[in-house]
N, C-alpha and C. Protein backbone atom coordinates (compact mmCIF):
# COMPACT_ATOMS: atom_id res chain seq x y z
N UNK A 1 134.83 95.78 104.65
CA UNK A 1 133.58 95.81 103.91
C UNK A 1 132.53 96.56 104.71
N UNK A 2 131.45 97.07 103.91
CA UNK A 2 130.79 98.13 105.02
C UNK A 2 129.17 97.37 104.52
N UNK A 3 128.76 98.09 104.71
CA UNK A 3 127.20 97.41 104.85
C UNK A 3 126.82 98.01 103.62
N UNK A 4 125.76 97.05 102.74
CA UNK A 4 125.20 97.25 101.59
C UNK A 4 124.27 98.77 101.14
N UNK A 5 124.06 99.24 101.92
CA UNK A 5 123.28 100.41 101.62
C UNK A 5 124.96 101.93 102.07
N UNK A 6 125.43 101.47 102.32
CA UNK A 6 127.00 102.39 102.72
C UNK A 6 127.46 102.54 101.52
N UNK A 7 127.85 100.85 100.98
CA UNK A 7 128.41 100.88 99.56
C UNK A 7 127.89 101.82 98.61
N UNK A 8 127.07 101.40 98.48
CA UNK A 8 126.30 101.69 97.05
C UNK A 8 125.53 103.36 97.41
N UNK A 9 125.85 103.70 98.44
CA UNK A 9 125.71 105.22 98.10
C UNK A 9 126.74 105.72 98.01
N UNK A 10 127.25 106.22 97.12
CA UNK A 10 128.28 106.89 96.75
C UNK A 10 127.89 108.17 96.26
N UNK A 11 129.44 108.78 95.66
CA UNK A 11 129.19 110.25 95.49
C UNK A 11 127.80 110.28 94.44
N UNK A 12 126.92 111.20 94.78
CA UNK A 12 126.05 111.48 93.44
C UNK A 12 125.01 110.77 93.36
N UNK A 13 124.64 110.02 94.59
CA UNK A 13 123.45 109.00 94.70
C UNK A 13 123.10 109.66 95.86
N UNK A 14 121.70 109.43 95.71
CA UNK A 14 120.41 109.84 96.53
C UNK A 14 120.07 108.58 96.98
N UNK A 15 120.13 107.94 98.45
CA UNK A 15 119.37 107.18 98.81
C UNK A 15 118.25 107.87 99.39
N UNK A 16 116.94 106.76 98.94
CA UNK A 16 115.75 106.92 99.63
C UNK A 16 115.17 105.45 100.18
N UNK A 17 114.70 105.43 101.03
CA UNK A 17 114.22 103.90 102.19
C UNK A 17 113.19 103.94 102.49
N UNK A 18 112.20 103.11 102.33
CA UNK A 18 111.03 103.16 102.82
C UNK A 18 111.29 101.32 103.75
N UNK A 19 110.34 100.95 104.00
CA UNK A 19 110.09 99.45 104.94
C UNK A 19 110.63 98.75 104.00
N UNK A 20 110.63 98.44 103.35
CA UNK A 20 110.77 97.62 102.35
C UNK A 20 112.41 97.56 101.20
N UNK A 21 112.30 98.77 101.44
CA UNK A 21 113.26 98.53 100.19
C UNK A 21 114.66 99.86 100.45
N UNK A 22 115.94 99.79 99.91
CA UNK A 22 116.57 101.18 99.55
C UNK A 22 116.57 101.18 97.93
N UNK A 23 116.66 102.75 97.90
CA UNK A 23 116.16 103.21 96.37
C UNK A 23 117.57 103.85 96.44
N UNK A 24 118.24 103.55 95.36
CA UNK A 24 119.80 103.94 94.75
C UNK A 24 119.36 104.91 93.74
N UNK A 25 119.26 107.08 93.73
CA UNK A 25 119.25 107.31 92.77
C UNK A 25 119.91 108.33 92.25
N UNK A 26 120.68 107.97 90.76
CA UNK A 26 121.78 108.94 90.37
C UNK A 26 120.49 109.53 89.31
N UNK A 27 121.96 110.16 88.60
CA UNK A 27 121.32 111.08 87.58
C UNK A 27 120.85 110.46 86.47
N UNK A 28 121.10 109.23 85.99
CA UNK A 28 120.65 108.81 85.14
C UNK A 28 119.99 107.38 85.11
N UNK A 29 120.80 106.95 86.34
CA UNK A 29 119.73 105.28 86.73
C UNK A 29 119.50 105.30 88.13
N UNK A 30 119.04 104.43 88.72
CA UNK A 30 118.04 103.80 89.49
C UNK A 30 118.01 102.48 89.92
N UNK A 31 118.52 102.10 90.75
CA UNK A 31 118.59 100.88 91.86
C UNK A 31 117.97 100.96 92.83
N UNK A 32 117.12 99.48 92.92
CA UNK A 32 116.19 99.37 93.78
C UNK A 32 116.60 98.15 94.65
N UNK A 33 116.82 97.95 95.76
CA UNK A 33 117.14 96.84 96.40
C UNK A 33 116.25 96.63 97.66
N UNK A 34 115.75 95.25 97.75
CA UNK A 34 115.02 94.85 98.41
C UNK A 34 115.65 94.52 99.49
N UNK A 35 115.28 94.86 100.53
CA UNK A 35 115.81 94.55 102.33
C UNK A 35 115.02 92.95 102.68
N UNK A 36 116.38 92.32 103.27
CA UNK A 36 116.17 91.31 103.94
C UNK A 36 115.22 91.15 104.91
N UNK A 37 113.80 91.30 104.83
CA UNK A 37 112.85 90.99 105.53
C UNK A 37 111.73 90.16 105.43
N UNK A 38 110.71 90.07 106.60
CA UNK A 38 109.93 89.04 106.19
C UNK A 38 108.37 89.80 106.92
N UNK A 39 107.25 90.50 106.25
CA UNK A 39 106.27 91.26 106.94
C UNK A 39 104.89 90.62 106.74
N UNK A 40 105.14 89.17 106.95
CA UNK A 40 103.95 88.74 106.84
C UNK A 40 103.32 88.96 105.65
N UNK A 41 102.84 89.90 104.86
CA UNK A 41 102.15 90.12 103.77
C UNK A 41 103.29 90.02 102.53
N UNK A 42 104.65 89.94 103.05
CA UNK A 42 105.89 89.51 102.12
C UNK A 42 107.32 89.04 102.57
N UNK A 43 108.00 88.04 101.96
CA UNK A 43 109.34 87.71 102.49
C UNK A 43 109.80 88.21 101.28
N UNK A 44 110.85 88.50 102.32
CA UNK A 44 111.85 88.93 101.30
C UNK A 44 113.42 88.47 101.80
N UNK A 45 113.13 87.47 102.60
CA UNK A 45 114.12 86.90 103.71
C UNK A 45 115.20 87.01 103.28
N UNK A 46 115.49 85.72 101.98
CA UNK A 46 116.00 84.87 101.27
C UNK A 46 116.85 86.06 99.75
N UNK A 47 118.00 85.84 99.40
CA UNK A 47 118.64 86.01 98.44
C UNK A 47 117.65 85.66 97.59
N UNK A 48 117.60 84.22 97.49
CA UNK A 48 116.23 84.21 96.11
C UNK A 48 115.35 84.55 96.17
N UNK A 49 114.68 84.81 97.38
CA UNK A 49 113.62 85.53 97.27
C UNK A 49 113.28 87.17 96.96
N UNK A 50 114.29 87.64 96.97
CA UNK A 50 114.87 88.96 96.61
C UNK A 50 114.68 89.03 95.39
N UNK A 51 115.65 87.96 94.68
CA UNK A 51 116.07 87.65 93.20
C UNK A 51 114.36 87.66 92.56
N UNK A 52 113.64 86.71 92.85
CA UNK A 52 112.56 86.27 92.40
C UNK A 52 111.12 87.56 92.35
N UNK A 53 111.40 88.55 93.65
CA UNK A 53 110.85 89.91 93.83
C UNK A 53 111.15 90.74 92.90
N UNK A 54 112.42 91.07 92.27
CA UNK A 54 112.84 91.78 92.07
C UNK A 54 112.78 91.91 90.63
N UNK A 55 112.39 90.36 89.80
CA UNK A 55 112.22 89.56 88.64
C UNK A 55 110.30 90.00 88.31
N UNK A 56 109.62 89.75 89.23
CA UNK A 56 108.49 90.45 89.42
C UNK A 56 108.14 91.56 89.09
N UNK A 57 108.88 92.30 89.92
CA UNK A 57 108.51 93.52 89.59
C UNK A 57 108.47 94.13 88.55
N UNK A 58 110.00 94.33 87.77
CA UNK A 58 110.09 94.26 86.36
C UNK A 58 108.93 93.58 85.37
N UNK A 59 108.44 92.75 85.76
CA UNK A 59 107.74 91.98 84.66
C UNK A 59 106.61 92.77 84.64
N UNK A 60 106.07 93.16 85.86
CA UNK A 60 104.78 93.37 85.55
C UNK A 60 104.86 95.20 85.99
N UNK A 61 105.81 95.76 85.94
CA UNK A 61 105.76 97.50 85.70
C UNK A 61 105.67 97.41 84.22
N UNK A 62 106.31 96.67 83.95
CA UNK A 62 106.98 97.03 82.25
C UNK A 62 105.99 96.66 81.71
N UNK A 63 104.69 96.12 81.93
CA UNK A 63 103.40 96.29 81.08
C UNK A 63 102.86 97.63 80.88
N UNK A 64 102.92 98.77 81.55
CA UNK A 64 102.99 99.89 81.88
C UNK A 64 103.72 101.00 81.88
N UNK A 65 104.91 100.49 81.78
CA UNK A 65 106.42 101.60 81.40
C UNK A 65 107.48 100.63 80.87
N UNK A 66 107.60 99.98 79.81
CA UNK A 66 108.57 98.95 79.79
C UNK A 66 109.57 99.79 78.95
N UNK A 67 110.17 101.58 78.79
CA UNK A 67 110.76 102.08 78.80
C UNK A 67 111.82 102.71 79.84
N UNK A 68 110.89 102.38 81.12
CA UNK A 68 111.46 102.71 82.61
C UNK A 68 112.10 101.25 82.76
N UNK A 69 111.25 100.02 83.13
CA UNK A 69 112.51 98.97 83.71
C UNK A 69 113.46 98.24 82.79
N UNK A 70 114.63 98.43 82.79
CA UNK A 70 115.34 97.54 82.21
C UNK A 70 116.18 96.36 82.32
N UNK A 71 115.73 95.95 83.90
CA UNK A 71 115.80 94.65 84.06
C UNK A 71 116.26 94.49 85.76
N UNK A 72 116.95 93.27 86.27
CA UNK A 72 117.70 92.91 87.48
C UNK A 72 118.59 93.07 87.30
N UNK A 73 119.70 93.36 88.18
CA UNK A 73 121.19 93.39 87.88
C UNK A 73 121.35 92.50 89.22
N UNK A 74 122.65 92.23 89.23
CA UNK A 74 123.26 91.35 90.68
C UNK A 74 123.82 92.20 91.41
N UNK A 75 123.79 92.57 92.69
CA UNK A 75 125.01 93.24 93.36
C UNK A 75 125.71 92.14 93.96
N UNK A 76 127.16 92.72 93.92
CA UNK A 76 128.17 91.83 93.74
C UNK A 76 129.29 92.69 94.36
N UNK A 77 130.52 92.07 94.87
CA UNK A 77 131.66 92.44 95.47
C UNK A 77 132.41 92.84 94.88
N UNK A 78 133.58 93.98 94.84
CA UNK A 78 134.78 94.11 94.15
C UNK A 78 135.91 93.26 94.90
N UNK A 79 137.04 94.16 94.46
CA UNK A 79 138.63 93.26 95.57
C UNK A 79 138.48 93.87 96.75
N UNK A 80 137.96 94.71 97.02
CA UNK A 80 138.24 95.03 98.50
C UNK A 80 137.26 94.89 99.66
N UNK A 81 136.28 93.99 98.58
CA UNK A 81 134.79 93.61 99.53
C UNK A 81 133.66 94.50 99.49
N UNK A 82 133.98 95.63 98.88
CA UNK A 82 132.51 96.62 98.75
C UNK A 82 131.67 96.08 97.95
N UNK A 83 130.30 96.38 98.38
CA UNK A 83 129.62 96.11 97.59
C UNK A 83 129.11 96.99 96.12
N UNK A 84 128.59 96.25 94.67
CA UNK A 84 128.55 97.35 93.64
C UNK A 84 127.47 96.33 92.81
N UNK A 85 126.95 97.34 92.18
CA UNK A 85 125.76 96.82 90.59
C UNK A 85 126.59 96.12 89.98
N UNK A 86 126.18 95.27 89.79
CA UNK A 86 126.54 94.27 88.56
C UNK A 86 127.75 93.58 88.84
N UNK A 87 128.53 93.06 88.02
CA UNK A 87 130.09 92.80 88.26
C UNK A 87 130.37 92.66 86.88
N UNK A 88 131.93 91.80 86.71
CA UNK A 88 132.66 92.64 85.23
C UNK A 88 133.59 91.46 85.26
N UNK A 89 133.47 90.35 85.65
CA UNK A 89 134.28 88.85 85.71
C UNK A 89 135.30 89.02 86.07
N UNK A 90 135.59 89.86 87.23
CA UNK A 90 136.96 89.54 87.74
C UNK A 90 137.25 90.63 88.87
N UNK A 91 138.77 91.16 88.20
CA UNK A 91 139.04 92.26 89.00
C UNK A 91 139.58 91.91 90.49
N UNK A 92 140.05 90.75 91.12
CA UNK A 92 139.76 90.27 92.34
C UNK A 92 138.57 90.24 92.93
N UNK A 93 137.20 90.76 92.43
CA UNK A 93 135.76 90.69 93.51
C UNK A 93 135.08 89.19 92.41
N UNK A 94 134.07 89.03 93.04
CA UNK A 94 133.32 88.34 93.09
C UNK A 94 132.10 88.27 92.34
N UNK A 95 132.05 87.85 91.00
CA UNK A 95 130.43 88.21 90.90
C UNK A 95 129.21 87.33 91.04
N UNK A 96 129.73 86.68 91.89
CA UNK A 96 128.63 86.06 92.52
C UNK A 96 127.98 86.75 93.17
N UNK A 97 126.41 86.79 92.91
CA UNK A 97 125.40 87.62 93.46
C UNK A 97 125.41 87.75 95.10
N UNK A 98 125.55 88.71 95.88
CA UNK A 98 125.17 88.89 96.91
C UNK A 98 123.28 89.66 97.59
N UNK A 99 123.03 89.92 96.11
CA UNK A 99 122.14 90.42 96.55
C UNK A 99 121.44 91.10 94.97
N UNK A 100 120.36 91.61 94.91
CA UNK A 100 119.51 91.92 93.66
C UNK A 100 119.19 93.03 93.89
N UNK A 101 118.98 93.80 92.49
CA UNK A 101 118.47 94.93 92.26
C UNK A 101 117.79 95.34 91.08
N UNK A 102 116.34 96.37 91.34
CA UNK A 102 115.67 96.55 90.40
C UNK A 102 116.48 97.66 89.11
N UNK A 103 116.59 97.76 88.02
CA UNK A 103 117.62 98.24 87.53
C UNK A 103 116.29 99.58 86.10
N UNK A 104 116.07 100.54 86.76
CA UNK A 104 115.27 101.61 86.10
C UNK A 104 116.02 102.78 85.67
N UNK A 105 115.59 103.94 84.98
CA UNK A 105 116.00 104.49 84.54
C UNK A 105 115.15 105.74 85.94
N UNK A 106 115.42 107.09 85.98
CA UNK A 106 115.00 107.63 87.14
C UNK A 106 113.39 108.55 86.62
N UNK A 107 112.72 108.99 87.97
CA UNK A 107 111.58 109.03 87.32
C UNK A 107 111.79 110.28 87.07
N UNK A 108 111.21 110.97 86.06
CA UNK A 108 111.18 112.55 85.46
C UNK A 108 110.57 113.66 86.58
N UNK A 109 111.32 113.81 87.54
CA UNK A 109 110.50 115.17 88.18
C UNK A 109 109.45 116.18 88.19
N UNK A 110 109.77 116.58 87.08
CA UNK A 110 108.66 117.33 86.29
C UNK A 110 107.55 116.48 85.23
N UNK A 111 107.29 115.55 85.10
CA UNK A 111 106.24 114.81 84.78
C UNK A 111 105.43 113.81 86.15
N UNK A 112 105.84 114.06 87.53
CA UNK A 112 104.85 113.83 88.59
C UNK A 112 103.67 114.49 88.47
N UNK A 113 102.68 113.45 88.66
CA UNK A 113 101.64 114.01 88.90
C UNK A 113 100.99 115.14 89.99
N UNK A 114 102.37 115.00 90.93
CA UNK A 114 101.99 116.15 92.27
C UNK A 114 102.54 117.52 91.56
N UNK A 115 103.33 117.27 90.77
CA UNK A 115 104.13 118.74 89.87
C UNK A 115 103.09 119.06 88.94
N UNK A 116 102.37 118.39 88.36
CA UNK A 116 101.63 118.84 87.36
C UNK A 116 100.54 119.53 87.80
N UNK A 117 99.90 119.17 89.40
CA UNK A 117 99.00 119.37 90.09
C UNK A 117 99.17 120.99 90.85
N UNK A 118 100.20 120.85 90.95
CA UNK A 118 100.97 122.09 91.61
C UNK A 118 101.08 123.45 90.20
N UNK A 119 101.45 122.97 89.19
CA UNK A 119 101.49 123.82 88.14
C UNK A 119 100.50 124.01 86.77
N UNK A 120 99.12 123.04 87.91
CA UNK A 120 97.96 122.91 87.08
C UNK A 120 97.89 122.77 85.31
N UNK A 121 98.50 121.59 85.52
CA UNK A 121 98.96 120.83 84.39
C UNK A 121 98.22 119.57 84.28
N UNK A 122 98.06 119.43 84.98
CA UNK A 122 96.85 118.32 85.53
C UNK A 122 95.33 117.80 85.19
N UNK A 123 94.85 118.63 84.04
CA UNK A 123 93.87 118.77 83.34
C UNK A 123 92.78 117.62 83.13
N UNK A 124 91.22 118.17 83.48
CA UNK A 124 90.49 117.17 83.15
C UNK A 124 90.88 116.20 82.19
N UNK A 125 90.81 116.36 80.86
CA UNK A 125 91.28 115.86 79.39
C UNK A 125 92.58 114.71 79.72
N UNK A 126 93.42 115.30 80.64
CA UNK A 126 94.83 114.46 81.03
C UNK A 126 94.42 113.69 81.96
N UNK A 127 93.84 113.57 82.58
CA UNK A 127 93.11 112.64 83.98
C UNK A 127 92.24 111.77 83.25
N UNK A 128 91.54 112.24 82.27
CA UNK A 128 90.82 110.94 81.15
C UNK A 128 91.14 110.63 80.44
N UNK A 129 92.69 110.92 79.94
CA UNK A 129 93.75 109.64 79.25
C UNK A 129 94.18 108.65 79.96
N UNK A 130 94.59 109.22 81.12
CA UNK A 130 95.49 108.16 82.57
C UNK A 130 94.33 107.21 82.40
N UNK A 131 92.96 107.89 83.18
CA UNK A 131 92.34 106.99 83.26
C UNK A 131 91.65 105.69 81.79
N UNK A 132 91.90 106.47 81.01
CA UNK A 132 91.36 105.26 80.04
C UNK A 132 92.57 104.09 79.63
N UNK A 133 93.83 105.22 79.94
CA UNK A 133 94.76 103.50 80.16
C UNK A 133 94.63 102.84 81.22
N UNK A 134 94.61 102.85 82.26
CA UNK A 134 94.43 102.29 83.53
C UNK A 134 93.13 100.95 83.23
N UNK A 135 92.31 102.00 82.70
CA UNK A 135 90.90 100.88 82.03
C UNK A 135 91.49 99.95 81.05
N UNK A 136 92.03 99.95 79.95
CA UNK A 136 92.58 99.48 79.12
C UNK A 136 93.48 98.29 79.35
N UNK A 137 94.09 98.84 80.49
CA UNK A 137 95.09 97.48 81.38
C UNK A 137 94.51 96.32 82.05
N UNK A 138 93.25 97.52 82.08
CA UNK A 138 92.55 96.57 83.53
C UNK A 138 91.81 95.55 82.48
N UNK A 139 91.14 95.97 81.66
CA UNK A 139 90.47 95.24 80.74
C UNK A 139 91.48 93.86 80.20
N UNK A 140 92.73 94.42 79.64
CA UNK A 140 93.03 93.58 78.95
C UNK A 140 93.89 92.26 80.36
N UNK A 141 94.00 92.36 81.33
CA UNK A 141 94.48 92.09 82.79
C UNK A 141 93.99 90.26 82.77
N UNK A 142 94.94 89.32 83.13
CA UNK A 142 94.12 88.32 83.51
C UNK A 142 93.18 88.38 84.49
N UNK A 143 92.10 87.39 84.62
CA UNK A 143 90.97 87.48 85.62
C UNK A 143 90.61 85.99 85.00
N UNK A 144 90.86 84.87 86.05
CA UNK A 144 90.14 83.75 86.15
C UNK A 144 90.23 83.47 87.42
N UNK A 145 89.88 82.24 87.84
CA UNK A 145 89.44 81.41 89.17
C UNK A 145 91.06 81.76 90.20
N UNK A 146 91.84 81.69 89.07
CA UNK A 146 93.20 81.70 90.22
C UNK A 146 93.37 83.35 90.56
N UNK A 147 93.44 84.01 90.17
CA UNK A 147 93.33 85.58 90.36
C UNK A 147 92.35 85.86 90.95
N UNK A 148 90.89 85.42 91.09
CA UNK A 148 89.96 85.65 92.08
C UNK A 148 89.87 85.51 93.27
N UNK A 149 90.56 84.55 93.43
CA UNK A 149 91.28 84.54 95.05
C UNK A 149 91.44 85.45 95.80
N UNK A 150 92.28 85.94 94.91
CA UNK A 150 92.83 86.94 95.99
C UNK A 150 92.53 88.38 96.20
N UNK A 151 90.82 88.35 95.92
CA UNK A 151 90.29 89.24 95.76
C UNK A 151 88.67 88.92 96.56
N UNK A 152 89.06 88.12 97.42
CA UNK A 152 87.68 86.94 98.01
C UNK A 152 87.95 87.52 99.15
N UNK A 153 86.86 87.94 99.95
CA UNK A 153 86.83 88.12 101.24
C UNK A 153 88.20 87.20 102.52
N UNK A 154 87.79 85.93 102.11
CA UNK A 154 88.68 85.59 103.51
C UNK A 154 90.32 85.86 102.98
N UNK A 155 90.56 85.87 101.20
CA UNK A 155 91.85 86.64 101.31
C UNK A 155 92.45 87.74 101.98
N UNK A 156 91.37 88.74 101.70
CA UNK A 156 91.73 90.08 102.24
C UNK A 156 91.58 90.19 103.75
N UNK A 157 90.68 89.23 104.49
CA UNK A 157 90.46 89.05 105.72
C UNK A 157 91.92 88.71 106.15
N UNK A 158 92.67 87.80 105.69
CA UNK A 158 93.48 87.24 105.86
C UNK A 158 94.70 88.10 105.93
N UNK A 159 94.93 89.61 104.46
CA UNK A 159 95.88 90.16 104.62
C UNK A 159 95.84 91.01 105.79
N UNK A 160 94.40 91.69 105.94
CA UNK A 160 94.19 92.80 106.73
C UNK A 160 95.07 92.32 108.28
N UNK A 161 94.15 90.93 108.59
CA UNK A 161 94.75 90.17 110.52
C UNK A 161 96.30 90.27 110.18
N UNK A 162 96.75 89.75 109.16
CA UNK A 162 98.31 89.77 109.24
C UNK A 162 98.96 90.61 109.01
N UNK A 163 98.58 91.99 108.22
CA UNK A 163 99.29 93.67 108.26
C UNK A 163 98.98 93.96 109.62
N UNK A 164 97.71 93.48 110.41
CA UNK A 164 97.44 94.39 111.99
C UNK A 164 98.54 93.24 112.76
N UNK A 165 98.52 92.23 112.80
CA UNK A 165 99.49 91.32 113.75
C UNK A 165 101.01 91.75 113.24
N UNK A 166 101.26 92.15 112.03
CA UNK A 166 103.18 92.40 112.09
C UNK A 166 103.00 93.93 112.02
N UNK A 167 102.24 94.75 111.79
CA UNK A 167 102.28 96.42 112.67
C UNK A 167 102.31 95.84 114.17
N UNK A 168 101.80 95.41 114.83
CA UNK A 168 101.47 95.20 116.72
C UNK A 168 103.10 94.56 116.62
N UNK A 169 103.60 93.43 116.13
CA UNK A 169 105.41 92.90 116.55
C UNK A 169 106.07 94.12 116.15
N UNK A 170 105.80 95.04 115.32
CA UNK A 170 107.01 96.00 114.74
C UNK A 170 106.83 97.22 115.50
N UNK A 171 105.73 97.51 116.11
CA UNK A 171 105.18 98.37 116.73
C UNK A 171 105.61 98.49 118.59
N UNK A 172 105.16 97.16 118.56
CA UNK A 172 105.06 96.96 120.16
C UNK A 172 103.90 96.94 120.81
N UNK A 173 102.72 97.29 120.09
CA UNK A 173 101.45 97.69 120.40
C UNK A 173 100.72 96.96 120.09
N UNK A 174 99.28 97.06 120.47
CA UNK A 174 98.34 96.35 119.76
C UNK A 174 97.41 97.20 119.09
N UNK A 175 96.62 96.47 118.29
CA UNK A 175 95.72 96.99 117.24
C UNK A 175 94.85 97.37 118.28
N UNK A 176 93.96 98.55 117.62
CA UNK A 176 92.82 98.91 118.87
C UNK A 176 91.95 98.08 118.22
N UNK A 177 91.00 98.00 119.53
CA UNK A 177 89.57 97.04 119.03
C UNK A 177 88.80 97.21 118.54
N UNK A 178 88.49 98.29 117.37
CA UNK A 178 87.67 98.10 116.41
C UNK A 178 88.36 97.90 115.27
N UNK A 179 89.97 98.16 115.29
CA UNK A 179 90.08 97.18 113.78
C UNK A 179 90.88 95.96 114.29
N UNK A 180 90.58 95.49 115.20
CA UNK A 180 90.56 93.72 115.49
C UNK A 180 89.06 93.51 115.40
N UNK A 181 88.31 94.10 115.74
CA UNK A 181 87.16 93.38 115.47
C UNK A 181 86.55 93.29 114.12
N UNK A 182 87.05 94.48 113.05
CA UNK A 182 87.12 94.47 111.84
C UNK A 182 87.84 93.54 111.45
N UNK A 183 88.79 93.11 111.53
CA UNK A 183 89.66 92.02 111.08
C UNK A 183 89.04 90.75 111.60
N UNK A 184 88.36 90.44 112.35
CA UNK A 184 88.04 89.58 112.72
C UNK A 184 86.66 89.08 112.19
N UNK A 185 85.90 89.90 111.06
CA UNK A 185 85.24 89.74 110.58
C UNK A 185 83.82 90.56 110.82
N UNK A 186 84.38 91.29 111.79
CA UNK A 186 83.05 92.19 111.98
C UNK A 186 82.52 93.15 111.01
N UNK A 187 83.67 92.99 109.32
CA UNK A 187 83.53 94.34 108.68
C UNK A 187 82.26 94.37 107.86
């Protein structure tokens, strides 16, 4: 058996990795799998917590593109222990979940906004559609006492000390002292 990001690149897949996550992408779909970590501002330790991330995400892109996500899939084992999307009840593997994935369709190349920008496609008129959906979302968006939270000073106080304390463990370094002293409330 080889390691989960080995598997699942196969012929014709593009992996891409950022901190967080590997991005599985063929020609026509899109796997997103969340890495076993934990960065302070998110765990992702836990199988379920993966599962439960990954359930998230979907829910709340697809207010916004619910033509792009089409759901979680399980990754799961065949007979010879590799790992693969989904499973198929049998076969000798396993489909008991080993692990989760965001399950999209891939994004259109030529409808990026850096392509459109580049081929000045990008147009006032088109920048005040984006933006009036963006408004539109935002408008129609919950906003009560529990969502305000986390939009309250000692929240963000709170994310900022703990993105500068797990950069300084992942780093090796420390934060310089004006954004500890920013974090510390000097802002």
């Amino acid at each position: 058996m080889g390691s989960l990001r080995e598997d699942l690149a196969g012929p014709g897949i593009e992996v891409r990795e950022t901190h967080i996550s590997w991005v599985f992408l063929a020609e026509r779909h899109v796997w997103k799998v969340k890495k076993p970590v934990s960065l302070g501002f998110l765990d992702f330790s836990t199988l379920e917590q993966r599962r439960v991330a990954c359930e998230a995400e979907v829910r709340l892109n697809s207010r916004l593109a619910p033509e792009v996500y089409l759901g979680v899939v399980p990754v799961t084992l065949d007979s010879t222990g590799r790992h693969r999307f989904g499973g198929n009840g049998g076969n000798g593997g396993s489909d008991a979940p080993v692990d989760w994935a965001v399950y999209r369709v891939p994004p259109s190349e030529k409808d990026r906004a850096d392509v459109w920008l580049r081929e000045d496609r990008l147009t006032a008129p088109e920048v005040g559609r984006i933006a009036d959906r963006i408004a539109a979302f935002h408008e129609s968006a919950r906003s009560d006492e529990e969502t305000a939270r986390f939009g309250s000073v000692e929240a963000i106080t709170r994310n900022v000390r703990d993105n500068l304390e797990e950069a300084r463990r992942a780093t090796g370094t420390s934060a310089s002292s004006t954004s500890t002293s920013s974090a510390r409330g000097g802002m």
